[in-house]
Protein backbone atom coordinates (compact mmCIF):
# COMPACT_ATOMS: atom_id res chain seq x y z
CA UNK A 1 -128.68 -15.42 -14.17
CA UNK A 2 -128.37 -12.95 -11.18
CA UNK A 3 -131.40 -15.05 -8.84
CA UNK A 4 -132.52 -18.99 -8.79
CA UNK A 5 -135.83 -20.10 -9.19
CA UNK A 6 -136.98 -22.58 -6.78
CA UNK A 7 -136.06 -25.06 -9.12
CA UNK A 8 -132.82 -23.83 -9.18
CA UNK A 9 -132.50 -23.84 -5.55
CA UNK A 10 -133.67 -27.97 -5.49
CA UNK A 11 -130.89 -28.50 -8.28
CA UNK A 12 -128.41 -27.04 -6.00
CA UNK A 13 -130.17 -28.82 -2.97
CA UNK A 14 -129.95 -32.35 -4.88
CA UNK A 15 -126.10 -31.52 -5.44
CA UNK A 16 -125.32 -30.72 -1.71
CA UNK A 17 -126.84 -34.04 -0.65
CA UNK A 18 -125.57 -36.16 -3.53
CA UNK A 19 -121.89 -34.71 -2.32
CA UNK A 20 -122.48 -35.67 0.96
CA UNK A 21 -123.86 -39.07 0.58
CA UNK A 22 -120.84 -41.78 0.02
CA UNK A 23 -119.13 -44.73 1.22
CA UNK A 24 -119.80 -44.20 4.95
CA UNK A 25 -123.40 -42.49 4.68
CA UNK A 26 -124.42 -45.53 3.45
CA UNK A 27 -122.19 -48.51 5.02
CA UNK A 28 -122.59 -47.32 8.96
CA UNK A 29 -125.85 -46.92 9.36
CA UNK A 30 -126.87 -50.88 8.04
CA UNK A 31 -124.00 -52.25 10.71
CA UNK A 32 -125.56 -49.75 13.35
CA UNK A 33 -128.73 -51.13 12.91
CA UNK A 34 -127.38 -54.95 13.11
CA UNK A 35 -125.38 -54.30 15.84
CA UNK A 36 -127.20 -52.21 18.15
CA UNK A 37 -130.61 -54.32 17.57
CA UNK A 38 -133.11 -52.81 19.78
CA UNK A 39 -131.51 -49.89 21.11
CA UNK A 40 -131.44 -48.86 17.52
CA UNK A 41 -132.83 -45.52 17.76
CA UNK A 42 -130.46 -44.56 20.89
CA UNK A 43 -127.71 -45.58 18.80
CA UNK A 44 -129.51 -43.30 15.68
CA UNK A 45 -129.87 -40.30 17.75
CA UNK A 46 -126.45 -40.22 18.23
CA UNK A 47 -125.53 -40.70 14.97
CA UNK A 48 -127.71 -38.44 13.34
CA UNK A 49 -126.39 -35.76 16.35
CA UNK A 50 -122.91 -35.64 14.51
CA UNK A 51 -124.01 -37.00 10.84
CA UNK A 52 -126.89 -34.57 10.27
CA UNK A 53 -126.41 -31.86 12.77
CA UNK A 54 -123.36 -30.97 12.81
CA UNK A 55 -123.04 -31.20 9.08
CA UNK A 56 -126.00 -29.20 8.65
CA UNK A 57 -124.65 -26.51 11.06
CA UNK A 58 -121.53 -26.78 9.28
CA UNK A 59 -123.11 -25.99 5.88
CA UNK A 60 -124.90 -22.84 7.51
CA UNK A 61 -121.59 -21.34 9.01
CA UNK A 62 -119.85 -22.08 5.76
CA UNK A 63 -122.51 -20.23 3.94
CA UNK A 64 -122.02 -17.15 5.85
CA UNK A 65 -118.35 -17.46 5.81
CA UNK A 66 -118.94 -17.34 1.90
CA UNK A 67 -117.25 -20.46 1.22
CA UNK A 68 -113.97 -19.63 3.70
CA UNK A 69 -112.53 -22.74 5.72
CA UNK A 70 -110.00 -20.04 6.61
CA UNK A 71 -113.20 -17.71 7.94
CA UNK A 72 -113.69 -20.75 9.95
CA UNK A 73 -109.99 -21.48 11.74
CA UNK A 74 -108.86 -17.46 11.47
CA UNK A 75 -109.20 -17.29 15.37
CA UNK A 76 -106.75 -20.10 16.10
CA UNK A 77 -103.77 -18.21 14.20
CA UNK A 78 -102.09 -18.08 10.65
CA UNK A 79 -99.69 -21.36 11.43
CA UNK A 80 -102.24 -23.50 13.07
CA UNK A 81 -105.46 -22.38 10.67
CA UNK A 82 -103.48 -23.81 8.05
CA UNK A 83 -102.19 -26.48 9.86
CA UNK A 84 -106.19 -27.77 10.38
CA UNK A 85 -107.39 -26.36 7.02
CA UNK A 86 -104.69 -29.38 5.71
CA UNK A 87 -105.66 -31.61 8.02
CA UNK A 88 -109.32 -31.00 6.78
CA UNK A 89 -108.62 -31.37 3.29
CA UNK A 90 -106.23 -34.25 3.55
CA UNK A 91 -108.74 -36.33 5.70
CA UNK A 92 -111.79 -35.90 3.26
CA UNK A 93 -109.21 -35.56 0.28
CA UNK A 94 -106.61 -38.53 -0.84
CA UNK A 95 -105.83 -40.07 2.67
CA UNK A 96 -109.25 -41.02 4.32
CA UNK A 97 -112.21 -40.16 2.67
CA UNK A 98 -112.06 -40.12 -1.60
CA UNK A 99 -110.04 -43.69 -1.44
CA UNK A 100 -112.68 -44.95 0.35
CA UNK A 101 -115.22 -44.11 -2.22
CA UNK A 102 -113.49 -46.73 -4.40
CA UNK A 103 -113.27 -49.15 -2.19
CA UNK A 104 -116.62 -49.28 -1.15
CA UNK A 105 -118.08 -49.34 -4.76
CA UNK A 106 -115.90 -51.91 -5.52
CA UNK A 107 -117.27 -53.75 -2.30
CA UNK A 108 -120.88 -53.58 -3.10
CA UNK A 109 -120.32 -54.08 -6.76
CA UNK A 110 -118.51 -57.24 -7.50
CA UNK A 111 -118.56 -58.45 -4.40
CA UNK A 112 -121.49 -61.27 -4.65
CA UNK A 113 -119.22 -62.05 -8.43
CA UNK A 114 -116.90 -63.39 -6.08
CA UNK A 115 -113.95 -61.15 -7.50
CA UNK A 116 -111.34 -60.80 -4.68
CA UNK A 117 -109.43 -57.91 -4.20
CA UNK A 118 -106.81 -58.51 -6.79
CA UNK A 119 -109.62 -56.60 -9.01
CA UNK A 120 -109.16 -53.61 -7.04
CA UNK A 121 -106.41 -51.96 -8.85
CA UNK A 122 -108.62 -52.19 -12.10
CA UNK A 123 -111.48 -50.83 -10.63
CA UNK A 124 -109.98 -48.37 -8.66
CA UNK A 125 -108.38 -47.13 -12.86
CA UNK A 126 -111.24 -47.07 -14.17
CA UNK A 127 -112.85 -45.20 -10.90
CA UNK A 128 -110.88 -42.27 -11.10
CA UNK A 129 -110.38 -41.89 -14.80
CA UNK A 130 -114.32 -41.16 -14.36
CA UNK A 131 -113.34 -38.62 -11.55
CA UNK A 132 -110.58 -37.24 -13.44
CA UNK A 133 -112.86 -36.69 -16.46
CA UNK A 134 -115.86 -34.87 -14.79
CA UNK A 135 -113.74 -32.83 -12.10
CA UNK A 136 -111.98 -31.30 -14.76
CA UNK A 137 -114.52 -29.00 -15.47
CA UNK A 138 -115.61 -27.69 -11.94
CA UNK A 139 -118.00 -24.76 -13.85
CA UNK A 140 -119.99 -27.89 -14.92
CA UNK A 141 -121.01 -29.66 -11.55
CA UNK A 142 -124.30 -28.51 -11.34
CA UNK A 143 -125.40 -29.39 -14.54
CA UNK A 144 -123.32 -32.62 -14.21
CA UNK A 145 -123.93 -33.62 -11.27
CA UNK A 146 -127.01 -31.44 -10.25
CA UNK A 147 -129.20 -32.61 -12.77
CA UNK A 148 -128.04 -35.68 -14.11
CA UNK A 149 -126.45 -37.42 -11.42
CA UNK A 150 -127.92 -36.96 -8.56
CA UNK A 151 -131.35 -37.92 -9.53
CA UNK A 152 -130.22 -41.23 -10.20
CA UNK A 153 -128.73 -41.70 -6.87
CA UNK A 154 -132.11 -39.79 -5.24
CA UNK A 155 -134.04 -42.17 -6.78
CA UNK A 156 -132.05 -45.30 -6.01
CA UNK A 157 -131.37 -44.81 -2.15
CA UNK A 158 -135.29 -43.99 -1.76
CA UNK A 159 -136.72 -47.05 -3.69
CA UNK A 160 -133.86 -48.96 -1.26
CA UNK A 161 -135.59 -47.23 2.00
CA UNK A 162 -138.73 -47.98 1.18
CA UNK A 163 -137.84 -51.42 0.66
CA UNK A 164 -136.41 -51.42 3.93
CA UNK A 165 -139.51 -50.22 5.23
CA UNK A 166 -141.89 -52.98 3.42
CA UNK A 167 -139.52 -56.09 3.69
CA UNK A 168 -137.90 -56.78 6.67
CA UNK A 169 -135.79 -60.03 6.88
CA UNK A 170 -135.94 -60.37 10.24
CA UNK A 171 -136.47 -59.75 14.09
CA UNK A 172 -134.35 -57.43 15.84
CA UNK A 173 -131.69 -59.37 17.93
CA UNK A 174 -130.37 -58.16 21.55
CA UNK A 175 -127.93 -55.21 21.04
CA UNK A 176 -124.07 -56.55 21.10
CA UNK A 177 -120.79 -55.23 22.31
CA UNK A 178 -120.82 -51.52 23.31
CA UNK A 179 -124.27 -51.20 21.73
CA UNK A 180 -125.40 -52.76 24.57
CA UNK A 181 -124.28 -50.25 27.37
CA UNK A 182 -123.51 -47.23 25.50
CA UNK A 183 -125.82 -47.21 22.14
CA UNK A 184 -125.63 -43.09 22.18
CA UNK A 185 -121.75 -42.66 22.62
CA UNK A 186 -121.45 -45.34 19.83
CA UNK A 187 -123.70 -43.65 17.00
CA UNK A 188 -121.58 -40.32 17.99
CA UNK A 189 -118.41 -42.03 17.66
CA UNK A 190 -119.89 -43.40 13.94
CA UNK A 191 -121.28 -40.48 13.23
CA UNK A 192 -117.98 -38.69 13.29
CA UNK A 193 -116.89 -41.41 10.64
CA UNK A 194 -118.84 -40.33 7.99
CA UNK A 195 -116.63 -37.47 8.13
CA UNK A 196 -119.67 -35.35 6.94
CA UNK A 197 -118.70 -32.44 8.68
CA UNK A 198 -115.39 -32.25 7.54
CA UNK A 199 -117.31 -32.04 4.09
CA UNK A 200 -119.43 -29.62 4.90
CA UNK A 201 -116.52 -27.71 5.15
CA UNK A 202 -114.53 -28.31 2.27
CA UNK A 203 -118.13 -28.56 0.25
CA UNK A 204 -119.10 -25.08 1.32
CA UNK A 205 -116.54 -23.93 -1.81
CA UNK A 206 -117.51 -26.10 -4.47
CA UNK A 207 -121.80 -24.86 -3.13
CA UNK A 208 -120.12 -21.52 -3.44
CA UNK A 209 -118.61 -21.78 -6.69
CA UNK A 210 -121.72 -23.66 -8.08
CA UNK A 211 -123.98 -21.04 -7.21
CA UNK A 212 -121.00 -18.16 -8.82
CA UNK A 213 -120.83 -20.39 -11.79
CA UNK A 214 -124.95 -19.81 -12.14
CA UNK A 215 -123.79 -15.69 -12.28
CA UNK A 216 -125.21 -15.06 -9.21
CA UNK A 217 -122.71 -12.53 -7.41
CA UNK A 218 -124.64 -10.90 -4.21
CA UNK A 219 -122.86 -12.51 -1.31
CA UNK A 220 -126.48 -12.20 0.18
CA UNK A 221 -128.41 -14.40 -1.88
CA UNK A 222 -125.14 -17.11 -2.14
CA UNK A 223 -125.71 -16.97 1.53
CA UNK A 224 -129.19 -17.69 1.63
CA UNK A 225 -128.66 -20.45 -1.40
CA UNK A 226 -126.23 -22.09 0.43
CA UNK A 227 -128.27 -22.04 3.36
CA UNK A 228 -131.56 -23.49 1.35
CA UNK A 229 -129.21 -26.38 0.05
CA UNK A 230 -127.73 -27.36 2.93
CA UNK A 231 -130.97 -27.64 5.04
CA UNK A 232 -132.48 -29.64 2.21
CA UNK A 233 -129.35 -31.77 2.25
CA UNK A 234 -129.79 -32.38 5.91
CA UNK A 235 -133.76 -33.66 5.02
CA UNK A 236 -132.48 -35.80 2.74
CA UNK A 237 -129.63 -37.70 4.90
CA UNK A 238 -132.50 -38.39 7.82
CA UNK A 239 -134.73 -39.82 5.55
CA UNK A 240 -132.18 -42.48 4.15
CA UNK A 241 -130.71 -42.88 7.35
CA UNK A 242 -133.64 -43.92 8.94
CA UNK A 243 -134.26 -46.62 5.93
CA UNK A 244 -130.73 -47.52 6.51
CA UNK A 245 -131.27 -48.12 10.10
CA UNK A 246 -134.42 -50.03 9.11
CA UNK A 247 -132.57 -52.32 6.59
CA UNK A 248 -129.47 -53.28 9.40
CA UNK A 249 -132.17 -53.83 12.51
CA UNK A 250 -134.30 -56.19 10.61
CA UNK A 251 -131.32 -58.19 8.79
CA UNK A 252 -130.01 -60.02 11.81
CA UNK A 253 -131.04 -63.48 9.81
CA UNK A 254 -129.29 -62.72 7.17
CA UNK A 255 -125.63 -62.33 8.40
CA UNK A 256 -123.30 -63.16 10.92
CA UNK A 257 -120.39 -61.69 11.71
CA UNK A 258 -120.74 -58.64 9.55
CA UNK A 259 -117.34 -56.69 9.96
CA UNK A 260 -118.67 -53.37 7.64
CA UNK A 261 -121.94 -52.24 7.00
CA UNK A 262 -120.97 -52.96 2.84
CA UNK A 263 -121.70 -56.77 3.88
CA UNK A 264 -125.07 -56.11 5.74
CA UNK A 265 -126.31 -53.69 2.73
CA UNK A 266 -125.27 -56.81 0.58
CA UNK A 267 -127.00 -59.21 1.99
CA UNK A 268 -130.04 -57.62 2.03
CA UNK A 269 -130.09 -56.05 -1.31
CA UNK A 270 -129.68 -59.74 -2.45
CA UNK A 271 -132.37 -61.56 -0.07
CA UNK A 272 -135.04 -58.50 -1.18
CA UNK A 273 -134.19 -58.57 -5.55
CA UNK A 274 -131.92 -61.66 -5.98
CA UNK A 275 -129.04 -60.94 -8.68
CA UNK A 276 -131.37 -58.13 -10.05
CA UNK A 277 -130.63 -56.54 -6.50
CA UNK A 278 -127.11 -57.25 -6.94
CA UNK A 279 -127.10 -55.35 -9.95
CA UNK A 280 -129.20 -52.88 -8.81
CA UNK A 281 -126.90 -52.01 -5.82
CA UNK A 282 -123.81 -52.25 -7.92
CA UNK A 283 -124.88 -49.45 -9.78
CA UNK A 284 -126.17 -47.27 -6.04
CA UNK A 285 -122.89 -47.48 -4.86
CA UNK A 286 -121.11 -46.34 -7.91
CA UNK A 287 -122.81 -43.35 -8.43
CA UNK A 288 -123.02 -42.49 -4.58
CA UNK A 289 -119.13 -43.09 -4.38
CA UNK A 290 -118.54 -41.19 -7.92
CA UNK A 291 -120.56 -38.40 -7.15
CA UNK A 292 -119.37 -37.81 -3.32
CA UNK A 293 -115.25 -38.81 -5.20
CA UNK A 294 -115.85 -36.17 -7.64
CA UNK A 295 -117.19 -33.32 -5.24
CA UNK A 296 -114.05 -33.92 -2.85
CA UNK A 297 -111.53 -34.16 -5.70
CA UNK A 298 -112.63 -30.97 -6.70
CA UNK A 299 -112.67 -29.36 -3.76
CA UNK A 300 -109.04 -30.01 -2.81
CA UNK A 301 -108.06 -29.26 -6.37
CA UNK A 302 -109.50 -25.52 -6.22
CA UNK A 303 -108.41 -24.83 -2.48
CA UNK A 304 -104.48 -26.32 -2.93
CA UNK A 305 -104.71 -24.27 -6.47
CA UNK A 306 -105.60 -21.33 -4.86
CA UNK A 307 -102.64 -21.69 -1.99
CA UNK A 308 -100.11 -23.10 -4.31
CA UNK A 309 -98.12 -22.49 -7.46
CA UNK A 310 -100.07 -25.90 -9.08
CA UNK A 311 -102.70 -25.38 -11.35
CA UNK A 312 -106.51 -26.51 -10.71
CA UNK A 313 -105.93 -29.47 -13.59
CA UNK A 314 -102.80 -30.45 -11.71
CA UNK A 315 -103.92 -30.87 -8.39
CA UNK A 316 -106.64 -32.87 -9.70
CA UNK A 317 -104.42 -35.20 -11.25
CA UNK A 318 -102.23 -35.69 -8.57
CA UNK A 319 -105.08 -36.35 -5.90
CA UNK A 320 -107.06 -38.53 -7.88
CA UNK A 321 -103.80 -40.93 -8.38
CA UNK A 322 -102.58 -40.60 -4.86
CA UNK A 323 -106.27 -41.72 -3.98
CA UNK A 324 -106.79 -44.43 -6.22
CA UNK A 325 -103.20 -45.57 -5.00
CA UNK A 326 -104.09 -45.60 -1.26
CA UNK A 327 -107.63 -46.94 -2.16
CA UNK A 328 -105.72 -50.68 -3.12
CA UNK A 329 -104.98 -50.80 0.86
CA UNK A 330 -108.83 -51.74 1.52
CA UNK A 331 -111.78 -50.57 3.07
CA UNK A 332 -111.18 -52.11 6.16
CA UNK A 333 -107.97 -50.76 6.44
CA UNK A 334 -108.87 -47.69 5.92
CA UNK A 335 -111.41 -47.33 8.17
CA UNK A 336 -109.44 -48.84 10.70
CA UNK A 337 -106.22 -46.23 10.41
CA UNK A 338 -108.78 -43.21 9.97
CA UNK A 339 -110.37 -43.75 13.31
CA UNK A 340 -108.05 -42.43 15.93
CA UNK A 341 -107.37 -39.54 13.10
CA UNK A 342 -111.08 -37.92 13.31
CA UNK A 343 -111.28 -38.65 16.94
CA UNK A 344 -108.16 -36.67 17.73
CA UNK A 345 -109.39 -33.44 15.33
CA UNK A 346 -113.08 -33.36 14.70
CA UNK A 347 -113.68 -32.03 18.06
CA UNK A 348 -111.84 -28.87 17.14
CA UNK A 349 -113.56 -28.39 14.32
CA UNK A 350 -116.45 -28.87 16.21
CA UNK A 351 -115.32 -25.79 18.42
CA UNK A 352 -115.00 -23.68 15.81
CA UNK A 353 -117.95 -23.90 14.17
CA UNK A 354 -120.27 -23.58 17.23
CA UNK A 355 -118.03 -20.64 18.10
CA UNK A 356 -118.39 -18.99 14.86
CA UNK A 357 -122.28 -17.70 15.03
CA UNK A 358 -121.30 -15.80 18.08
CA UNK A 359 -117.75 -14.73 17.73
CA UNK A 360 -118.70 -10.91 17.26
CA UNK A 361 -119.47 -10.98 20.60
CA UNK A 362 -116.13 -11.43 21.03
CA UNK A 363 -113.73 -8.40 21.41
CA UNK A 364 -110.49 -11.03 21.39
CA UNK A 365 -111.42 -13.84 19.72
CA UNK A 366 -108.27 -15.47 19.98
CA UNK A 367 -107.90 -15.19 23.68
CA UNK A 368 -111.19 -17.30 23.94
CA UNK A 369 -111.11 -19.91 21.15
CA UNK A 370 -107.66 -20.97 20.95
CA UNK A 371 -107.68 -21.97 24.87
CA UNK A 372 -111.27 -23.61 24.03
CA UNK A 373 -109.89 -25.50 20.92
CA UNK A 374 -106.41 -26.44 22.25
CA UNK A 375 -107.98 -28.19 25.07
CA UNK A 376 -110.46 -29.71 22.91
CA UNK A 377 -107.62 -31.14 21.07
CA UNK A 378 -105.60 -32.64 24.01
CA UNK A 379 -109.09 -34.73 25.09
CA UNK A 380 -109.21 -35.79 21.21
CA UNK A 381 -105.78 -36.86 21.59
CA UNK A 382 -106.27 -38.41 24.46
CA UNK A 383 -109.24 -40.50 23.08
CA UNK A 384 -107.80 -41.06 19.79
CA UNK A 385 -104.63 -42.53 21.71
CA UNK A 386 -107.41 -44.62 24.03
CA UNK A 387 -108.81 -46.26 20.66
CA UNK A 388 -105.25 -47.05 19.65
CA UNK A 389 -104.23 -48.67 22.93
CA UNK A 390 -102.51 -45.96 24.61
CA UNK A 391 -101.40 -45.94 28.28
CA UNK A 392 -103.90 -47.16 30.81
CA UNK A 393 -103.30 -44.06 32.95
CA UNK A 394 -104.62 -41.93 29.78
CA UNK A 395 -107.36 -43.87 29.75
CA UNK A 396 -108.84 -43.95 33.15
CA UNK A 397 -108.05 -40.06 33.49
CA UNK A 398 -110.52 -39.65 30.50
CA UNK A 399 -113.19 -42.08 31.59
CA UNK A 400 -113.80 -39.97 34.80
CA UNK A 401 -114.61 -36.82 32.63
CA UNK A 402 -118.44 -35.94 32.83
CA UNK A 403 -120.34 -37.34 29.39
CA UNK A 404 -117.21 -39.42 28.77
CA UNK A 405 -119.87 -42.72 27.86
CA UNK A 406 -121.49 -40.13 25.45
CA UNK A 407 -118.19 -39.33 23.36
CA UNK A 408 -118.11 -35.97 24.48
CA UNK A 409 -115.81 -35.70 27.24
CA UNK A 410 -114.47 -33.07 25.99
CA UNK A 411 -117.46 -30.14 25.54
CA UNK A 412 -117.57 -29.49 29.38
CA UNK A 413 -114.05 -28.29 29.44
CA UNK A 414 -114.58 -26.34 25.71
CA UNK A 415 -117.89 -25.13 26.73
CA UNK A 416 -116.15 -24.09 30.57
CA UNK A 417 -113.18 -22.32 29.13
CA UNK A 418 -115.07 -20.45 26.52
CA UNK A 419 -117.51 -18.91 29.52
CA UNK A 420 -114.37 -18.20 31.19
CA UNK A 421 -112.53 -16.76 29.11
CA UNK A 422 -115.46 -14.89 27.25
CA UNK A 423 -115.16 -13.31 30.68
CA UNK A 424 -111.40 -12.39 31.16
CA UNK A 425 -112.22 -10.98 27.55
CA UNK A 426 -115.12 -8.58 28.78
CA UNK A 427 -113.32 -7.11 31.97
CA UNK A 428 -110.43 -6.61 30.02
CA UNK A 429 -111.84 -4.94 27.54
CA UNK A 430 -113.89 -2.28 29.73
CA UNK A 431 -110.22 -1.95 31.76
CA UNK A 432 -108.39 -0.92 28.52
CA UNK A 433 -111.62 1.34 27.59
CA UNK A 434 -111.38 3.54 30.44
């Protein structure tokens, strides 16, 4: 096959949004919609701002960069492109993201059983033997995943939107903590946990390698496939965010002191289907988590095979048992260490990927992104060290940056230096032309 039909094209579509949507597609937006109560929708456009948007313009750059994280991160050097490539990888790999797949099935799964998390270690077994078993074969995701897989978890997140939409289980309450000063700067700040566009970027080679796999070699047309998938993908994620929104805003009499939006899906699930529901979102979550587990497992398995003397089946091994290791820590654990980690380096990424539909304007492109992206990285520092109870002098020197309420304190000094130094790079390239 040398060309998809539009079939094809919704196949590959189907895959990129069954990759993306895991564990935190799925738990954040329910707590959101609890939490922030009637400034739901402020709270949604920020999250769908750095959930969607940026993963969608993620998924467009990595489709012209044919698949290359290192396309992406070439301007900041050799040493620090692969110092944020592993960062990437590592993050939505075995540290952060994959383990968390686990946990969250097992969450959603057994929780209403009333199994404690001394069945963790079992589950998380027989979770990545399952991993282990389909990610060996990477030439078979599409048709794994593609067809089989991914219609089942289409199918199950929209029949729980549009009971979201039909049964509501409450009145929205008053919009607590933060939610109720800052609702925009707090769906960023989420948003950024879903880690999607981290994904997109380590997806963009397993898209890649999907379409390849198809015999499809014109870098053109895996351009524009890629680019068709990932804007479906992005269609997708609104519409089950906005159930998911739905579901958490009208749950407010159904749960108290919700610490994770896995306990807010819960209770719903079960007020709206009894045990069937129970059941029923067992089986949601363990094919979201499986299929989003499997697409990052084999992902870091072809890139470290690529850049190391370890074979694709090794690296698959290794990740999915350092995962399902780190997984046994718990998902509030996790999400509690992986916080100040993707608000110290997402902003970088950010950078770059803005940066990289323009950078042949660009005679230098190093003298204007790394200033941009090292500066970016000292305010994600500084923020990340804010969240962890850093110095109070760090703090207040952040908090009078412009948009600091909004999460973005630092794009006025990115966006600054890269008009500046854009600049610098246009007189001195007309000086040295002469």
């Amino acid at each position: 096959m040398t060309t998809f039909r539009v079939r094809d094209i919704f196949i590959l579509g189907f895959l990129n949004f069954a990759l993306f949507v895991g564990a935190g597609n799925i738990i954040f937006p329910p707590l959101i919609g609890l939490q922030a109560g009637t400034s739901v929708w402020f709270a949604a456009m920020g999250f769908l701002l750095t959930g969607v948007g940026l993963p969608v313009i993620t998924a467009i750059a990595m489709a012209k960069a044919g698949g290359s994280l290192s396309a992406i991160t070439r301007p900041t050097g050799r040493i620090c492109g692969m110092a944020l490539t592993l960062a990437c990888y590592l993050c939505i790999g075995p540290i952060f993201a994959i383990p968390r797949t686990a946990t969250v099935s097992y969450e959603l799964a057994l929780q209403h059983y009333h199994v404690n998390k001394s069945g963790l270690p079992l589950w998380s077994l027989i979770f990545f033997s399952l991993v282990i078993l389909v990610s060996l074969y990477p030439g078979r995701l599409l048709d794994t995943v593609g067809k089989f897989l991914s219609p089942l978890k289409i199918i199950a997140l929209l029949v729980l939107t549009v009971t979201a939409v039909l049964i509501p289980a409450g009145a929205p309450m008053p919009p607590q903590g933060l939610y109720a000063t800052s609702p925009f700067s707090q769906g960023i700040t989420n948003g950024y946990l879903t880690m999607d566009t981290l994904a997109a970027l380590v997806f963009g080679l397993v898209i890649v390698r999907a379409i390849q796999s198809r015999g499809v070699t014109s870098p053109r047309l895996i351009t524009r496939y890629a680019l068709y998938s990932g804007l479906i993908a992005g269609v997708g994620l609104v519409v089950v965010y906005a159930g998911l929104f739905r579901l958490g805003l009208s749950s407010s009499g159904l749960i108290e002191g919700a610490t994770n939006g896995a306990q807010v899906i819960s209770a719903y699930v079960h007020f709206s289907y009894g045990a069937a529901g129970d059941i029923f979102l067992g089986v949601l979550m363990t094919l979201a988590c499986l299929v989003t587990a499997i697409g990052l497992t084999s992902a870091c398995g072809s890139w470290f095979s690529d850049h190391t003397r370890f074979s694709y089946r090794t690296c698959i091994w290794f990740f999915a048992i350092v995962s399902m290791l780190i997984s046994n820590i718990g998902l509030t654990q996790l999400i509690n260490l992986s916080v100040p980690v993707l608000t110290a380096i997402y902003p970088v990424f950010v950078v770059l990927i803005l940066t990289f539909f323009f950078r042949e304007k660009f005679h230098s492109t190093t003298l204007v992104i790394i200033p941009a992206a090292f500066v970016t990285f000292l305010f994600g520092l500084a923020e990340a060290l804010n969240s962890s109870g850093g110095p109070r002098w760090l703090a207040s020197l952040t908090a009078s940056m412009p948009l600091h309420n909004q999460g973005l304190a630092w794009l006025l000094p990115a966006a600054s230096i890269v008009f500046v130094m854009s600049i610098i790079d246009h007189v001195r390239y007309k000086r040295e032309s002469r």
